[in-house]
C-alpha atoms as a PDB file:
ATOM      1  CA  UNK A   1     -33.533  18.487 -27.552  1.00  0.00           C
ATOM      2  CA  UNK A   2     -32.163  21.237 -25.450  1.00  0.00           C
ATOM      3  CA  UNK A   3     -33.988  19.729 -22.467  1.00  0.00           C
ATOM      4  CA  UNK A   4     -32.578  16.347 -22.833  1.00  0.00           C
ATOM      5  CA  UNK A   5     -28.944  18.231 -22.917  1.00  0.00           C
ATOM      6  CA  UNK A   6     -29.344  19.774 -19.552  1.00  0.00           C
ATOM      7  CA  UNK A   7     -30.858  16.613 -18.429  1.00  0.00           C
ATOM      8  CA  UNK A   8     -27.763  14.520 -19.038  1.00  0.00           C
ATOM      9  CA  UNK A   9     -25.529  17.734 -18.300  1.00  0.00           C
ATOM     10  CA  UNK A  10     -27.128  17.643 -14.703  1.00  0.00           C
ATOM     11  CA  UNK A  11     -26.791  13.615 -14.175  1.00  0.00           C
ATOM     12  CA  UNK A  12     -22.888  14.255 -15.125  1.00  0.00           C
ATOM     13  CA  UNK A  13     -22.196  17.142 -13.126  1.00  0.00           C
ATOM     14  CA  UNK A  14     -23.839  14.903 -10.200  1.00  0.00           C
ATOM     15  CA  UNK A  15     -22.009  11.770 -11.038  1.00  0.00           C
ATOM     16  CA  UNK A  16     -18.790  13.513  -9.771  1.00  0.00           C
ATOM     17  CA  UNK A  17     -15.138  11.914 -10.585  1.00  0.00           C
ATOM     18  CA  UNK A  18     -15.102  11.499  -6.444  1.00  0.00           C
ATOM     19  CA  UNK A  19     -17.785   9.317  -6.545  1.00  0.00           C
ATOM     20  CA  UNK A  20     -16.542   6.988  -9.801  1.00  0.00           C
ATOM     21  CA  UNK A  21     -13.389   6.484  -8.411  1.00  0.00           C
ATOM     22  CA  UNK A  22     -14.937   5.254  -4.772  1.00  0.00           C
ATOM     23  CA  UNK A  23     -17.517   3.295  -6.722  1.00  0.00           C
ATOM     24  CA  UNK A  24     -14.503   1.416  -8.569  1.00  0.00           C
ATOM     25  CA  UNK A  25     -12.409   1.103  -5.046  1.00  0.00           C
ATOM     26  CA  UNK A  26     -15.651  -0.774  -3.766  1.00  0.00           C
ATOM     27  CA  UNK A  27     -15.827  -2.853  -6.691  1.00  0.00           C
ATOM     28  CA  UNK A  28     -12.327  -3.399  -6.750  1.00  0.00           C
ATOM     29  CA  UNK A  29     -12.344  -4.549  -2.898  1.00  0.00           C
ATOM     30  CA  UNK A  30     -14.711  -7.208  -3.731  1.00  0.00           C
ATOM     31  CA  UNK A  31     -13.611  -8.131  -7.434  1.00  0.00           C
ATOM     32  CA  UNK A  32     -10.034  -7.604  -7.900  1.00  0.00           C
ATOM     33  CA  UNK A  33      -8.686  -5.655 -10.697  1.00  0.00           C
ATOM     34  CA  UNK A  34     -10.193  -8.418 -12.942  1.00  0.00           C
ATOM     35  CA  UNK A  35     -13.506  -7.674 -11.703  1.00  0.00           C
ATOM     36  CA  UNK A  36     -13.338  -3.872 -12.411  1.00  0.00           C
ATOM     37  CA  UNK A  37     -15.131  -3.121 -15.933  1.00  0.00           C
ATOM     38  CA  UNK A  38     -16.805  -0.328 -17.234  1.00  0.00           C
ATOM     39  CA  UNK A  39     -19.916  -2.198 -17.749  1.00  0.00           C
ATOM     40  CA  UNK A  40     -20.141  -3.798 -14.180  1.00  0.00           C
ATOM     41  CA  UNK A  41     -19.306  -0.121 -12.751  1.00  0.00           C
ATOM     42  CA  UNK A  42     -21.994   1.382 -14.837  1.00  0.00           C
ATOM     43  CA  UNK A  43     -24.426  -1.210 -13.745  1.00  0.00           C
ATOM     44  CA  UNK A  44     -23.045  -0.311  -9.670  1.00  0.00           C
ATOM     45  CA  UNK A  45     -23.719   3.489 -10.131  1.00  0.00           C
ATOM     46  CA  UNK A  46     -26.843   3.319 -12.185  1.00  0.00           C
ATOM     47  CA  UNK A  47     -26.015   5.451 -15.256  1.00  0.00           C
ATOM     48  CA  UNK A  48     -24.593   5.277 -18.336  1.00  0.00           C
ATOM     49  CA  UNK A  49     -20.905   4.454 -19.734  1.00  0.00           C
ATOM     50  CA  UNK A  50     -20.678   7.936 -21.108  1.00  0.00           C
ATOM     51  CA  UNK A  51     -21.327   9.350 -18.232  1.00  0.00           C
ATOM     52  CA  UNK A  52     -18.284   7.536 -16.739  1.00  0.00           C
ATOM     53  CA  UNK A  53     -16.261   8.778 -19.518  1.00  0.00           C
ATOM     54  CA  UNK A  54     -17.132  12.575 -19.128  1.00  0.00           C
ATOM     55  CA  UNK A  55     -14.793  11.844 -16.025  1.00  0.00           C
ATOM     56  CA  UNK A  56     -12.367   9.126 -16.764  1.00  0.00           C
ATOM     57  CA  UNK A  57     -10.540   7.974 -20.138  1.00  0.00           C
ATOM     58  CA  UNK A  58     -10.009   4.129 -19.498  1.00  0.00           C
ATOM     59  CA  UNK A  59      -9.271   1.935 -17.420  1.00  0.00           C
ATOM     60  CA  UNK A  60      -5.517   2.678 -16.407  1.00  0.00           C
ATOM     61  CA  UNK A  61      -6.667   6.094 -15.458  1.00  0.00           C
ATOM     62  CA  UNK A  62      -9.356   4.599 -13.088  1.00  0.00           C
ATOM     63  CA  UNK A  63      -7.068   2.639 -11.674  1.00  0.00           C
ATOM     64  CA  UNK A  64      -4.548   5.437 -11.089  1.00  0.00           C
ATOM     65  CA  UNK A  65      -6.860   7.630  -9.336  1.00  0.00           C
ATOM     66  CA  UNK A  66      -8.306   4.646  -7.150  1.00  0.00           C
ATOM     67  CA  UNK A  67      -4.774   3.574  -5.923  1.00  0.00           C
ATOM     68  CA  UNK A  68      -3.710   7.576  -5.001  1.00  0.00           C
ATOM     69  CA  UNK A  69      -7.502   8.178  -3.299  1.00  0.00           C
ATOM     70  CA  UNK A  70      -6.608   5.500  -1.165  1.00  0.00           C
ATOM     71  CA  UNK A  71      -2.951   6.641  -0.762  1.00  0.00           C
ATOM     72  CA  UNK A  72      -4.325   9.776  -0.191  1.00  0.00           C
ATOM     73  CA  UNK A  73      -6.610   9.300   2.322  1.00  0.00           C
ATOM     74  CA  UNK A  74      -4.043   7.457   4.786  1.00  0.00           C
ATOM     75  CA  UNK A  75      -1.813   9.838   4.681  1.00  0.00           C
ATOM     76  CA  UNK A  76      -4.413  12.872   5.138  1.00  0.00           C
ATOM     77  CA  UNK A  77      -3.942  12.618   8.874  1.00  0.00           C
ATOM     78  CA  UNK A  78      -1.918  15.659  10.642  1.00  0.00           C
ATOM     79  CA  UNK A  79       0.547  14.568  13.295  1.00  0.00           C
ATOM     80  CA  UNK A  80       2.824  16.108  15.662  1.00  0.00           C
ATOM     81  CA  UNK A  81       5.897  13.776  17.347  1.00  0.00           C
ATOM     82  CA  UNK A  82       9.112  12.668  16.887  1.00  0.00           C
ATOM     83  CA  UNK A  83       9.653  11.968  13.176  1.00  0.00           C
ATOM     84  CA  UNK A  84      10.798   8.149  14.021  1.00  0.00           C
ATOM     85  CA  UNK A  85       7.189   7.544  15.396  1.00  0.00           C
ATOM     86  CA  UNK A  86       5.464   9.884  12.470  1.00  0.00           C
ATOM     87  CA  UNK A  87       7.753   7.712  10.104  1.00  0.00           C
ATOM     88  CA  UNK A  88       6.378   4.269  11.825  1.00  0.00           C
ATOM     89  CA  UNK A  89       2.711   5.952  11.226  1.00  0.00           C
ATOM     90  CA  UNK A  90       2.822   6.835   8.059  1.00  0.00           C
ATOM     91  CA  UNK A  91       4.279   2.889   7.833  1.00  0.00           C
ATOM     92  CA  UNK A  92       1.569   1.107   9.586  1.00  0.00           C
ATOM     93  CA  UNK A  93      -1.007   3.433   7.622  1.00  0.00           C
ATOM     94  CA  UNK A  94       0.073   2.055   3.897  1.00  0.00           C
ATOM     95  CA  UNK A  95       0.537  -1.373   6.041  1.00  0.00           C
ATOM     96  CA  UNK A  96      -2.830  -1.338   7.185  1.00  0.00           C
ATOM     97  CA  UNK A  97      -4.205   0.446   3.832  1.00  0.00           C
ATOM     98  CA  UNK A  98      -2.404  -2.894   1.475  1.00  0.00           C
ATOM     99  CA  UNK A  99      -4.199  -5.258   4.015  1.00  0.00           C
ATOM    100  CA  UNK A 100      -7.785  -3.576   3.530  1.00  0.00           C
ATOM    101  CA  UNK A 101      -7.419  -3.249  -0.589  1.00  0.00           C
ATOM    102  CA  UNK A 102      -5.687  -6.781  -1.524  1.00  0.00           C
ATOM    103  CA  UNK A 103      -4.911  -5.026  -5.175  1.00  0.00           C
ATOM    104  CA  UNK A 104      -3.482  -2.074  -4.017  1.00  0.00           C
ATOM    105  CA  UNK A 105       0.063  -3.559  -3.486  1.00  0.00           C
ATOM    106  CA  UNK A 106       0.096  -4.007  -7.334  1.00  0.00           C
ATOM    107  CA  UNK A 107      -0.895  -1.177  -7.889  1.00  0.00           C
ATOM    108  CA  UNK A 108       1.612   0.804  -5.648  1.00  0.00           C
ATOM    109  CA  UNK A 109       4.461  -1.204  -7.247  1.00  0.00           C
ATOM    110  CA  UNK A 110       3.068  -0.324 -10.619  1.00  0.00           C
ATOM    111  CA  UNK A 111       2.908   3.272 -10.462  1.00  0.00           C
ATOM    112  CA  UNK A 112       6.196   3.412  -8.634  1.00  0.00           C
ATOM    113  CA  UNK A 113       7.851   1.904 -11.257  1.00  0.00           C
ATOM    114  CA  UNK A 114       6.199   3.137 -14.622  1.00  0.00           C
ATOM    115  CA  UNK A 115       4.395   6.100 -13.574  1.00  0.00           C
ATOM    116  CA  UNK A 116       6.716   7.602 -10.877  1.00  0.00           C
ATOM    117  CA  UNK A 117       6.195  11.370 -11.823  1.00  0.00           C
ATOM    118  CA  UNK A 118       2.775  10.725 -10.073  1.00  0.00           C
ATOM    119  CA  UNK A 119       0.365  11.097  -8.242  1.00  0.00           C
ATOM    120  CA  UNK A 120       1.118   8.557  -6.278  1.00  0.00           C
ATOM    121  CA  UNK A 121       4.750   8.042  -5.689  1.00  0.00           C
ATOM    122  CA  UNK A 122       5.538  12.257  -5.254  1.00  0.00           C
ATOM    123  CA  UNK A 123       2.777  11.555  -2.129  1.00  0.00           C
ATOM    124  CA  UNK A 124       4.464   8.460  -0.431  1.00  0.00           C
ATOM    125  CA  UNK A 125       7.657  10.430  -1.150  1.00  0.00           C
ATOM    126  CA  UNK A 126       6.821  13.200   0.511  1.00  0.00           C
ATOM    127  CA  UNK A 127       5.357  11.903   3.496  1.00  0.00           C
ATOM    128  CA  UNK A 128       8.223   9.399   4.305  1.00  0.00           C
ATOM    129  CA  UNK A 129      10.879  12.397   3.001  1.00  0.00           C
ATOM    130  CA  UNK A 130       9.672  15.543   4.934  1.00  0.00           C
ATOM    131  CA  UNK A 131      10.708  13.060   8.464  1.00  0.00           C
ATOM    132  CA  UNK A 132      13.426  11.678   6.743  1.00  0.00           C
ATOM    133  CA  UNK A 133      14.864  15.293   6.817  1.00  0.00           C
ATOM    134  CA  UNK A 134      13.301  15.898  10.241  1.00  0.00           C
ATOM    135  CA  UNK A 135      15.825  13.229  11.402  1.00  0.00           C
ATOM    136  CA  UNK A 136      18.873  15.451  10.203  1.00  0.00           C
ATOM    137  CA  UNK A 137      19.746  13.572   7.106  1.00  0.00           C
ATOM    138  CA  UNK A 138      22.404  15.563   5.059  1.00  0.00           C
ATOM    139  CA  UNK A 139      20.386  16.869   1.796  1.00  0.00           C
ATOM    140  CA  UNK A 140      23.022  15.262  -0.075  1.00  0.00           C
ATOM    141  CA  UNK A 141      21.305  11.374   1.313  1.00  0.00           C
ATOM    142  CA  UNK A 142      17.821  12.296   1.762  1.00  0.00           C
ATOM    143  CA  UNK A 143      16.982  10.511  -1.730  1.00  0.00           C
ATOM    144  CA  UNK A 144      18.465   7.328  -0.828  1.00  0.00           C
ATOM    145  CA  UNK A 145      17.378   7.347   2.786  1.00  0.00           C
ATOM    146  CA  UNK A 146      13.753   7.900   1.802  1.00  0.00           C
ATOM    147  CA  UNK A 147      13.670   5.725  -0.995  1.00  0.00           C
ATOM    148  CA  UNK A 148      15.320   2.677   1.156  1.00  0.00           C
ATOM    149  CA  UNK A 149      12.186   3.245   3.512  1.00  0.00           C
ATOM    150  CA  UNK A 150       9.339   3.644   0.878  1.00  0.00           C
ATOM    151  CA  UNK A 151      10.967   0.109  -0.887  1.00  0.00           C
ATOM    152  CA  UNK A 152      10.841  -1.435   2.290  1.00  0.00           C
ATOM    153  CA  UNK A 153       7.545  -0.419   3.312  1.00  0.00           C
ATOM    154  CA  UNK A 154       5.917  -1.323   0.184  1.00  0.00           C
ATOM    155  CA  UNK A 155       7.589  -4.767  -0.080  1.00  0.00           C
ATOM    156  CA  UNK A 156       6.962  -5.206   3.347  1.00  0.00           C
ATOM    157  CA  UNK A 157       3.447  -4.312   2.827  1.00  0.00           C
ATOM    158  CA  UNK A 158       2.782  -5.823  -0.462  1.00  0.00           C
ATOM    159  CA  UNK A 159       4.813  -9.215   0.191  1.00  0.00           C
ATOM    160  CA  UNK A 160       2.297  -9.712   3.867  1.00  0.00           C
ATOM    161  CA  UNK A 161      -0.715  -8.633   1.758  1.00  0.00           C
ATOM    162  CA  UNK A 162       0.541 -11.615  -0.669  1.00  0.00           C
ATOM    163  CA  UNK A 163       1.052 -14.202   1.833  1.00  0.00           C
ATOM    164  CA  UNK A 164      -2.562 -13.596   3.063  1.00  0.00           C
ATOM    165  CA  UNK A 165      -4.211 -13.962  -0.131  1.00  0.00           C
ATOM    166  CA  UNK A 166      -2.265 -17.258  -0.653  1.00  0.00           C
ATOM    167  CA  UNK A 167      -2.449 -18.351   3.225  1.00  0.00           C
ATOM    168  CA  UNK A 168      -6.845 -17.415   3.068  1.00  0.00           C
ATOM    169  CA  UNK A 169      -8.055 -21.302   2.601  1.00  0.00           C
ATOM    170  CA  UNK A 170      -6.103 -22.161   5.800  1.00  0.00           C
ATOM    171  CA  UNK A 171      -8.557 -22.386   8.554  1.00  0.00           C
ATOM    172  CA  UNK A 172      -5.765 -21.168  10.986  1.00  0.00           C
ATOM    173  CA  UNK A 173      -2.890 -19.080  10.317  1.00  0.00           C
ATOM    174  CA  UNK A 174      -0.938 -20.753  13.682  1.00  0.00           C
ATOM    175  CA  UNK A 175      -2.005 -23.712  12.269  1.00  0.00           C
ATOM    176  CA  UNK A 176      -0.469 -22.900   8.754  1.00  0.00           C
ATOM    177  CA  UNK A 177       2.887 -21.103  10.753  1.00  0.00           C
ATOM    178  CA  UNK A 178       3.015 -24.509  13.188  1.00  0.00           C
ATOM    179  CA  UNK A 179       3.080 -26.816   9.996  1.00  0.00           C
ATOM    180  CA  UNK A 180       5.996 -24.625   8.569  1.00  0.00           C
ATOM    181  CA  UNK A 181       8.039 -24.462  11.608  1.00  0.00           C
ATOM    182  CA  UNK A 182       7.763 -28.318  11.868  1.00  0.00           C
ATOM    183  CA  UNK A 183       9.073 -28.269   8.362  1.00  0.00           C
ATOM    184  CA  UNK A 184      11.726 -26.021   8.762  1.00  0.00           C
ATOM    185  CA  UNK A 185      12.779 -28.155  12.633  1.00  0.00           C
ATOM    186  CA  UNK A 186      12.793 -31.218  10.081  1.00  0.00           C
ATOM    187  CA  UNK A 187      15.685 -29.988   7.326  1.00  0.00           C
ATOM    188  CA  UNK A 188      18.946 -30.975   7.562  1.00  0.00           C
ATOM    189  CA  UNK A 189      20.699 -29.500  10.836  1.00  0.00           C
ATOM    190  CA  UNK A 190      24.103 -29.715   8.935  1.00  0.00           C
ATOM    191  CA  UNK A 191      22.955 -27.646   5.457  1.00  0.00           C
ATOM    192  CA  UNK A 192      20.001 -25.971   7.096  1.00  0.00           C
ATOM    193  CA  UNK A 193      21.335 -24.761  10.456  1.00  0.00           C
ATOM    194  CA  UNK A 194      19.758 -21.467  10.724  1.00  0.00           C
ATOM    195  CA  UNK A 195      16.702 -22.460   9.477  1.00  0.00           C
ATOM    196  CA  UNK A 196      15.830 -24.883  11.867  1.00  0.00           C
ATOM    197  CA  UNK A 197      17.302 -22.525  15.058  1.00  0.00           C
ATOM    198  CA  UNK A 198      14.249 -19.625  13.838  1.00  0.00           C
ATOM    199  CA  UNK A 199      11.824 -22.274  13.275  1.00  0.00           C
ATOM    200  CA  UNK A 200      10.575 -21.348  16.351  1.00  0.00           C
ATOM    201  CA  UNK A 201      10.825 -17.345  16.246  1.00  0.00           C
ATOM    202  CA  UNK A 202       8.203 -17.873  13.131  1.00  0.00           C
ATOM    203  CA  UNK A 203       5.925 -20.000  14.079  1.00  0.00           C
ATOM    204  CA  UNK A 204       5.321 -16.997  16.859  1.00  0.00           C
ATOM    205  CA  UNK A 205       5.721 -14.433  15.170  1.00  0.00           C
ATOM    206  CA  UNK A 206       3.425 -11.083  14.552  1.00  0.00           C
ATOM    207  CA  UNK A 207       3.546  -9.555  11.401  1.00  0.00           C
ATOM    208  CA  UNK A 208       2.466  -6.130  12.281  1.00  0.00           C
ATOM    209  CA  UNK A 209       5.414  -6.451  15.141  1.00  0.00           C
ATOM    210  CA  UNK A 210       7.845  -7.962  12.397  1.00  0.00           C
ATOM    211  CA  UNK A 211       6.998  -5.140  10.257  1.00  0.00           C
ATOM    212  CA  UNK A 212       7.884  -2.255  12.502  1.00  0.00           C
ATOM    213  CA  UNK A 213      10.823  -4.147  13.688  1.00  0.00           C
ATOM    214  CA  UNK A 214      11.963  -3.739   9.807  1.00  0.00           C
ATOM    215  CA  UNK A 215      11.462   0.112   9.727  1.00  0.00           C
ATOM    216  CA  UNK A 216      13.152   0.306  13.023  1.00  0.00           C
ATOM    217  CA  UNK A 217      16.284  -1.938  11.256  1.00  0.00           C
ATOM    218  CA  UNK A 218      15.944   0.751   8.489  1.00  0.00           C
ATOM    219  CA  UNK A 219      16.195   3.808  11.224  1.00  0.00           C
ATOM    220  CA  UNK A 220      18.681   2.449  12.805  1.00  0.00           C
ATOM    221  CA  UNK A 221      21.273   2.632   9.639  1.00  0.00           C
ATOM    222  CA  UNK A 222      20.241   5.784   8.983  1.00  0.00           C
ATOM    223  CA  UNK A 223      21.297   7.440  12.845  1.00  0.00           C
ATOM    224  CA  UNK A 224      24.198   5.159  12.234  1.00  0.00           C
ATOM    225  CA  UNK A 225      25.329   6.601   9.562  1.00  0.00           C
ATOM    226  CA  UNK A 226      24.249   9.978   9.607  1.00  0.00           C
ATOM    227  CA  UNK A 227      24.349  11.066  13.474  1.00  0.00           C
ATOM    228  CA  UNK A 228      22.784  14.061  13.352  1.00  0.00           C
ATOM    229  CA  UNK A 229      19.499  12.227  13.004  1.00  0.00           C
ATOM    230  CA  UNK A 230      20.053  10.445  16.805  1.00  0.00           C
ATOM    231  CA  UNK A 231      19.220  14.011  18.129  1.00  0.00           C
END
């Protein structure tokens, strides 16, 4: 008996927390948050559900630490510039990050708005905050600054990663953007007027490029309106 406990002692010590929550990132890259059981992930790592529970409690906890690993690892990178182009890094990182995991946008949006006291949201926060201060924000605006910019990049981010997902049984995305801009040239020039005159602008358009053309909108207001942060 006492050799069976440090039998399945060993196997959990060895089936670390690290290695649950990347198993369940792989599965959830493939399957979707649908696809992400505690059966099929017992099955992927070869061992037993209570093995899996020695580590994590359910589900929502799983979930939790797969969305901040994956936070966590984009913004692990060190870097040493202007705080506009560290700000437009840290961006492009989640950007590219909500592209690669199609649930992760969810996610995000999830535990920004029901878990906020973390892990994830304090690490966005901080990332996008410490250059928002580097700028020469007054203390008194460096909530609403950074919180404008993580909103923006996580809509952004989220909203692209949608349109992809919906967009996927296109053969072509300029294809798919041509077929809209004809639709758009063919409203009504007297009640769609705008419309039709950026038909054009989005049928070319890059949405990486349209992206950081947003966070530079964003940067913009905030030398605007704090000057301090032009220096």
């Amino acid at each position: 008996m006492a050799t069976r406990t440090r039998r399945a002692h060993r196997r959990t010590e060895a089936l670390s927390r690290e290695r649950i929550v990347e198993a369940a990132v792989e599965l959830l890259d493939v399957a979707g948050e649908g696809g992400l059981t505690f059966r099929v992930l017992t099955e992927r790592l070869a061992t037993g559900p209570g093995a899996i529970y020695w580590h994590v409690a359910n589900k929502g906890e799983l979930l939790a630490a797969a969305t901040d690993a994956v936070v966590a690892d984009v913004l692990a990178g060190e870097s040493d510039g202007p705080p506009q182009d560290e700000i437009r890094a840290v961006a492009l990182g989640l950007f590219g990050a909500i592209d690669r995991h199609p649930w992760l946008a969810a996610q995000l949006l999830l535990q920004l708005s029901r878990s906020p006291s973390g892990p994830v949201t304090p690490r966005i926060l901080e990332a996008l905050g410490r250059r928002v201060r580097a700028l020469g924000v007054p203390q008194e605006h460096w909530f609403t600054a950074t919180s404008v910019l993580m909103h923006y990049v996580l809509g952004a981010a989220g909203q692209n990663a949608a349109n992809s997902q919906v967009v996927e049984p296109v053969p072509d995305r300029a294809e798919f953007l041509a077929a809209t801009a004809k639709a758009w040239e063919e409203l009504d020039p007297v009640e769609y007027s705008f419309t039709r005159a950026v038909a054009g602008q989005m049928r070319e358009h890059d949405d990486r490029e349209q992206f950081l053309a947003g966070i530079d909108l964003v940067l913009a207001g905030v030398a605007e309106l704090h000057p301090a942060g032009r220096a």
